[in-house]
C-alpha atoms as a PDB file:
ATOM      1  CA  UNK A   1      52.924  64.498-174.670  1.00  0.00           C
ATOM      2  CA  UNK A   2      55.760  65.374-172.373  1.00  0.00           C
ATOM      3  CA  UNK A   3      57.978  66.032-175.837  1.00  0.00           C
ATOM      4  CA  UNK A   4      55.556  68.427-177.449  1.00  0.00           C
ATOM      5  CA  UNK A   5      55.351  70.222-174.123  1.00  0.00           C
ATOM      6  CA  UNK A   6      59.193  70.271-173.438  1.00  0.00           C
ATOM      7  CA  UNK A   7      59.455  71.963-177.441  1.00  0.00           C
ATOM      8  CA  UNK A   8      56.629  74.242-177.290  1.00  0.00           C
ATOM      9  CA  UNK A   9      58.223  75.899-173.796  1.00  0.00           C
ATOM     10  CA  UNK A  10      61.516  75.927-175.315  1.00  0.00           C
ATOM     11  CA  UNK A  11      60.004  77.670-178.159  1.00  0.00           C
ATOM     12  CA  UNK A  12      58.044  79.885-176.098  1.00  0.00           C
ATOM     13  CA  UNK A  13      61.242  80.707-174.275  1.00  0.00           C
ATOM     14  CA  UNK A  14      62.953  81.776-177.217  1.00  0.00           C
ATOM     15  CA  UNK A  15      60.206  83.717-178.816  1.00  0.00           C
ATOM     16  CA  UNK A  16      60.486  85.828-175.486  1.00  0.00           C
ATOM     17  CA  UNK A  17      63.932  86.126-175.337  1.00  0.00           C
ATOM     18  CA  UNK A  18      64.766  87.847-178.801  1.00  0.00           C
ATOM     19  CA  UNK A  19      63.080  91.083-178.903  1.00  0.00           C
ATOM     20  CA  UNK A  20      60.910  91.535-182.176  1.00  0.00           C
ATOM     21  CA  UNK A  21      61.939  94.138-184.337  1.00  0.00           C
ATOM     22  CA  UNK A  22      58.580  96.786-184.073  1.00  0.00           C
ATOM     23  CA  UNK A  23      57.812  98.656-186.991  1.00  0.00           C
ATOM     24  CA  UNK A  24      55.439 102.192-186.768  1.00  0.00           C
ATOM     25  CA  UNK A  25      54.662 104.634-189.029  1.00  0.00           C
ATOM     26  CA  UNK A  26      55.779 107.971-188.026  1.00  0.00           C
ATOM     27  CA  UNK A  27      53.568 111.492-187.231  1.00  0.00           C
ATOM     28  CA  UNK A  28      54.507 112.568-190.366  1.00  0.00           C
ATOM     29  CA  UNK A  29      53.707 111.650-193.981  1.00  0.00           C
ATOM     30  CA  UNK A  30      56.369 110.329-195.016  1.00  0.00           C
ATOM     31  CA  UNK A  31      55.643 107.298-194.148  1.00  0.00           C
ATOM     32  CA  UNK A  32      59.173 105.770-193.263  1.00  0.00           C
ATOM     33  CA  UNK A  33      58.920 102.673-190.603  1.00  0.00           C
ATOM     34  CA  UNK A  34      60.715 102.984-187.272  1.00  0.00           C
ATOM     35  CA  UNK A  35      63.336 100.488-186.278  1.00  0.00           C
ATOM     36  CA  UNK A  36      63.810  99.692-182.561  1.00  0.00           C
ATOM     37  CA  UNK A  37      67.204  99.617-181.392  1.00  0.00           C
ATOM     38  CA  UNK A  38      68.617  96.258-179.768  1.00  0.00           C
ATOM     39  CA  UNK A  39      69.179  98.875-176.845  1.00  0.00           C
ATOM     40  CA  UNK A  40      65.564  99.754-176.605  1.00  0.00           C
ATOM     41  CA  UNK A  41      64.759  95.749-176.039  1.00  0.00           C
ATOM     42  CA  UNK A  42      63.047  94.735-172.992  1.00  0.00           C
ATOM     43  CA  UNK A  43      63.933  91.517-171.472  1.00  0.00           C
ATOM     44  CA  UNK A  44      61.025  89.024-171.185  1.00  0.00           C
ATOM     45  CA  UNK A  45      59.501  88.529-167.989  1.00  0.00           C
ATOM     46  CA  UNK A  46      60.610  84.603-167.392  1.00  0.00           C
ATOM     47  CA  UNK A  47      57.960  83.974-164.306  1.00  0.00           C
ATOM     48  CA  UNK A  48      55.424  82.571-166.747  1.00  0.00           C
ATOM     49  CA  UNK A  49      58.034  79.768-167.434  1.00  0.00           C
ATOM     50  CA  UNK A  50      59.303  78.860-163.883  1.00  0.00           C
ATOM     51  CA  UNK A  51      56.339  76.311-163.358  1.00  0.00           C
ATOM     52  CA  UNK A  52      56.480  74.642-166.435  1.00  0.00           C
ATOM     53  CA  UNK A  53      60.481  73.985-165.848  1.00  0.00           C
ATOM     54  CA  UNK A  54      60.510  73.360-162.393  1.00  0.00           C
ATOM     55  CA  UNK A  55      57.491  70.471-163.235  1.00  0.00           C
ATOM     56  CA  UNK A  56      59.454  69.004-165.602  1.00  0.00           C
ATOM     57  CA  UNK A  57      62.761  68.954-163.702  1.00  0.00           C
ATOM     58  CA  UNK A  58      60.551  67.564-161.023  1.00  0.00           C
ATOM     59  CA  UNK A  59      59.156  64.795-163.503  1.00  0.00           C
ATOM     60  CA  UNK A  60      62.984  63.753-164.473  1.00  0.00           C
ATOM     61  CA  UNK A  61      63.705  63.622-160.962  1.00  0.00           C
ATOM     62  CA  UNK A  62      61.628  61.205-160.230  1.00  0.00           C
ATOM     63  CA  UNK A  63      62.233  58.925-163.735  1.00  0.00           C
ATOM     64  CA  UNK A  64      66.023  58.939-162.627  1.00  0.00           C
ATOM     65  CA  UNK A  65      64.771  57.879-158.996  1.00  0.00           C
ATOM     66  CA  UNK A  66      62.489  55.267-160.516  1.00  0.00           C
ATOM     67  CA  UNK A  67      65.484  53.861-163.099  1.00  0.00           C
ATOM     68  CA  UNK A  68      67.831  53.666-159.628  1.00  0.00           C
ATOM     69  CA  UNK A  69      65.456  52.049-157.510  1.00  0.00           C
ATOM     70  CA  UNK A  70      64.901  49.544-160.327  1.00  0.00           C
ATOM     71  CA  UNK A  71      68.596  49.115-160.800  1.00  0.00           C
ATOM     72  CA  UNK A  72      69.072  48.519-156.908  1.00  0.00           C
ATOM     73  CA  UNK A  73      66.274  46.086-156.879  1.00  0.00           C
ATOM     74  CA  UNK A  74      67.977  44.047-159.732  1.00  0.00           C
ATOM     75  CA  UNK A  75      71.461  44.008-158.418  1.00  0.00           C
ATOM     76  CA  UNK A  76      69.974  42.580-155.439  1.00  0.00           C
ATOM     77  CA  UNK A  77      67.748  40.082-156.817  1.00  0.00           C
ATOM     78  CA  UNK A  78      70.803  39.132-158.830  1.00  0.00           C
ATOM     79  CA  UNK A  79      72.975  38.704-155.965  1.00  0.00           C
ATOM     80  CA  UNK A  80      70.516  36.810-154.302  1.00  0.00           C
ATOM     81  CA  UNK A  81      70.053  34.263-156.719  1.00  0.00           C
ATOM     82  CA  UNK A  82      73.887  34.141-156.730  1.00  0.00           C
ATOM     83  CA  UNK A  83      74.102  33.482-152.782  1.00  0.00           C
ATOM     84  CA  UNK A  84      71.124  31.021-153.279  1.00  0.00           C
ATOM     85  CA  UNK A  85      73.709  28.039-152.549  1.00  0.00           C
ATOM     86  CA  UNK A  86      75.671  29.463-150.598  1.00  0.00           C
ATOM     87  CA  UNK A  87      78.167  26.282-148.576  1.00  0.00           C
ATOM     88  CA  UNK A  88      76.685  25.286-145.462  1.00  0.00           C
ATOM     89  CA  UNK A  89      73.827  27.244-145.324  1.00  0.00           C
ATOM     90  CA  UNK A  90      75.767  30.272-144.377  1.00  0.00           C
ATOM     91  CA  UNK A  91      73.481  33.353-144.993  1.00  0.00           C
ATOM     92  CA  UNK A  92      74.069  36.755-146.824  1.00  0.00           C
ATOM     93  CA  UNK A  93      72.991  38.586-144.239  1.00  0.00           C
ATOM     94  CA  UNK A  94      75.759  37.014-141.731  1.00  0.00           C
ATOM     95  CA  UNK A  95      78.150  37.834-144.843  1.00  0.00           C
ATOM     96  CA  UNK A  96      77.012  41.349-144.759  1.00  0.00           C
ATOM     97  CA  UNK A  97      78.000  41.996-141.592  1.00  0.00           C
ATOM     98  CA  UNK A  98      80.789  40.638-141.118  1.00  0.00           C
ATOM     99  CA  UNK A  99      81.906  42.637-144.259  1.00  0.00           C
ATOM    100  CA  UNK A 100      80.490  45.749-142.861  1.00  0.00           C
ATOM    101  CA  UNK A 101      82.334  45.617-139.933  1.00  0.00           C
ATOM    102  CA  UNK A 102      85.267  44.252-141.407  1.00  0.00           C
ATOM    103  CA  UNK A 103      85.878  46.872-144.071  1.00  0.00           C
ATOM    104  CA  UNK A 104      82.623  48.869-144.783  1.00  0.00           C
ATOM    105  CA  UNK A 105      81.859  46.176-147.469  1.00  0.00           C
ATOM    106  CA  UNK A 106      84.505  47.515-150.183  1.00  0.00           C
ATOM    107  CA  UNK A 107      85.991  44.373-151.840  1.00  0.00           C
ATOM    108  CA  UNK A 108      89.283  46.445-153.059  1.00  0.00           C
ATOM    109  CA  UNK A 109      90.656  48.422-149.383  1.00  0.00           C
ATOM    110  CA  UNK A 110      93.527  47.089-148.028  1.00  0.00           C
ATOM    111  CA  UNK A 111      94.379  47.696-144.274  1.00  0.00           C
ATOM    112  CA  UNK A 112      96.459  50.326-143.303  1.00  0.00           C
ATOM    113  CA  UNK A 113      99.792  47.661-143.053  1.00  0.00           C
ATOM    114  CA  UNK A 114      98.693  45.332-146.375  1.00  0.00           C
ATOM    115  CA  UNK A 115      98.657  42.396-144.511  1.00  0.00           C
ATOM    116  CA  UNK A 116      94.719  42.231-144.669  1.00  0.00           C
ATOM    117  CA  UNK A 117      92.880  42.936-148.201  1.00  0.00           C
ATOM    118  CA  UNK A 118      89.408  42.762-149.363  1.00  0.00           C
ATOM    119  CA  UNK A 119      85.987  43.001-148.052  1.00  0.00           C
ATOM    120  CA  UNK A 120      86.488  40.642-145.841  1.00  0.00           C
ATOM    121  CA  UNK A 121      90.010  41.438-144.954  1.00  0.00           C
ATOM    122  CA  UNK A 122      91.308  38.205-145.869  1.00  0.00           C
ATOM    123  CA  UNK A 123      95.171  37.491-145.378  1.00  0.00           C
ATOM    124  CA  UNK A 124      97.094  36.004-148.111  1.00  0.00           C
ATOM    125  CA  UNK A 125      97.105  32.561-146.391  1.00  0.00           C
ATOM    126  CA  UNK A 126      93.592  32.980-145.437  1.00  0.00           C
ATOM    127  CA  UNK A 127      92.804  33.481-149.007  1.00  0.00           C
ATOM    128  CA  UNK A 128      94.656  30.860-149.829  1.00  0.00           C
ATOM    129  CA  UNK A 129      93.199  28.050-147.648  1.00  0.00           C
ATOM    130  CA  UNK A 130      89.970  28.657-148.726  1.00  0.00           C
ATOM    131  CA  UNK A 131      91.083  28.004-152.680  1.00  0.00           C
ATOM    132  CA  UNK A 132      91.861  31.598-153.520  1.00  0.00           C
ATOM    133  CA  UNK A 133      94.632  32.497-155.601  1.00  0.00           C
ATOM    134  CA  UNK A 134      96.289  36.044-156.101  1.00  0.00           C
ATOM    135  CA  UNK A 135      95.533  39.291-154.168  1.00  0.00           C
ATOM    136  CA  UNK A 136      91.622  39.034-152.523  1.00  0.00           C
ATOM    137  CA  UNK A 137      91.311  42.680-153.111  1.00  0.00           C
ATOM    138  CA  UNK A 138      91.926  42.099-156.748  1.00  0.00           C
ATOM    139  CA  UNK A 139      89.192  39.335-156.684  1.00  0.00           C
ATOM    140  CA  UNK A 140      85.703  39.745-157.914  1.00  0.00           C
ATOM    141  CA  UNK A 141      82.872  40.549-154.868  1.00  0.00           C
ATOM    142  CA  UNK A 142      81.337  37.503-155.279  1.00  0.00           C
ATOM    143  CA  UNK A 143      84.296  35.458-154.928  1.00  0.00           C
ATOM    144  CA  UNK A 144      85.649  37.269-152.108  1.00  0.00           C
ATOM    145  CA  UNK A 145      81.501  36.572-151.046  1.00  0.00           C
ATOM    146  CA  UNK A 146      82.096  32.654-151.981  1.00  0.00           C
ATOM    147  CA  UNK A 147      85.291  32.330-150.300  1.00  0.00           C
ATOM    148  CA  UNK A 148      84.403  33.894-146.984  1.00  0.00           C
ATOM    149  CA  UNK A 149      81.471  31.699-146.805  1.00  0.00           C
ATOM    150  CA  UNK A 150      83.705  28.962-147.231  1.00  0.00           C
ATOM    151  CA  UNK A 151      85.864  29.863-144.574  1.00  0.00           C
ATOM    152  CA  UNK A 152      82.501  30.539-142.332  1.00  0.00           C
ATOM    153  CA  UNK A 153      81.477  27.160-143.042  1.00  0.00           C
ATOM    154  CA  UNK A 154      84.892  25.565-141.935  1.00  0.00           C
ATOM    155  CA  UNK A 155      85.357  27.865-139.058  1.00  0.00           C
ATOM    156  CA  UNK A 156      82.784  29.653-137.938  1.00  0.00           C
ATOM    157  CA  UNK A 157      83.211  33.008-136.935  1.00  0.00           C
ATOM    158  CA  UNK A 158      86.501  32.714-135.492  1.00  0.00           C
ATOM    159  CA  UNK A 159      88.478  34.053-138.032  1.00  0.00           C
ATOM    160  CA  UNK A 160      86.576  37.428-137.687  1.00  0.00           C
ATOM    161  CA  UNK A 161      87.479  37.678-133.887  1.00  0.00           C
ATOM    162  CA  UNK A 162      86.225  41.480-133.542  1.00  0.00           C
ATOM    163  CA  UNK A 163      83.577  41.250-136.106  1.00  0.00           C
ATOM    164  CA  UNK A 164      82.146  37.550-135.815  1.00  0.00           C
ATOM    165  CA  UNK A 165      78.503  37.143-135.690  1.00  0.00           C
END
C-alpha cells in the first residue's frame, strides 16, 4: 500500500508541475484554438503535497531506526555469545571499562608516543605475554577482547594502573 501511495503522489506531483497546454475558442468565428504560452504557466501550489511527503519521510525514518536498533541488538547478542567463556570468569562489562577508559574502546588508536596500541593499550610485550603476535592495534576486537581478559585473569587489574576496575 505504501508503493501505490508513494507512485500516485509522485504522479500527482508531476501532473501539477507541467502546466497543461489550455485550448479556447476565440470571440470570433473563426474558430482557431488558443495556445498558452509556457510564460503564461502558473506554478502549482505544492501545500497539498507537504503532508503526504513529510509522512512518508517520517515512515522511512523510523524503518531505518528500526533496521539499526535491530542491527545493534545483534552485534551485541553476537558478542555476547562470543564473551560467553570468557578465562576466569572475567566479565564484559569489566572489559568495557577498562577499554573505555583506556582508549574510548577503539581497537586501532595508538597512543600519542606508539608505545601503547589497541583498545586496551597493550604494549608490544604485553601483547606478547598474553600469546599475541604482531601489532594489537592491527588485531581483530575480539582478540584484543580475548587477550586482555587473559591478562585480567593472570593479573588482575594491575596492568591498567589508572583505569583498573
Amino acid at each position: 500500500m505504501l508503493i501505490k501511495r508513494t507512485y500516485s503522489v509522485l504522479v500527482l506531483l508531476a501532473l501539477l508541475t507541467v502546466p497543461a497546454v489550455a485550448l479556447a475558442t476565440p470571440d470570433d468565428d473563426t474558430r482557431e484554438p488558443q495556445r498558452a504560452a509556457l510564460a503564461d504557466a502558473v506554478p502549482a501550489a505544492l501545500a497539498p503535497l507537504t503532508r503526504p511527503v513529510e509522512r512518508f519521510q517520517r515512515t522511512i525514518r523510523t524503518h531505518v531506526r528500526r533496521i539499526r536498533a535491530a542491527r545493534r541488538a545483534r552485534i551485541a547478542r553476537e558478542r555476547r555469545e562470543a564473551f560467553a567463556t570468557l578465562p576466569a570468569g572475567v566479565s564484559i562489562d569489566t572489559l568495557e571499562a577498562i577499554a573505555a577508559c583506556e582508549s574510548g574502546g577503539d581497537p586501532t588508536i595508538v597512543s600519542a608516543d606508539g608505545s601503547y596500541r589497541g583498545k586496551y593499550q597493550f604494549s608490544f610485550e604485553t601483547w606478547a605475554s598474553v600469546g599475541g603476535s604482531g601489532d594489537p592495534a592491527a588485531a581483530p576486537e575480539s582478540e584484543q577482547d580475548y587477550r586482555a581478559a587473559l591478562l585480567y585473569a593472570q593479573s588482575g587489574s594491575s596492568p591498567w594502573p589508572v583505569c583498573g576496575l
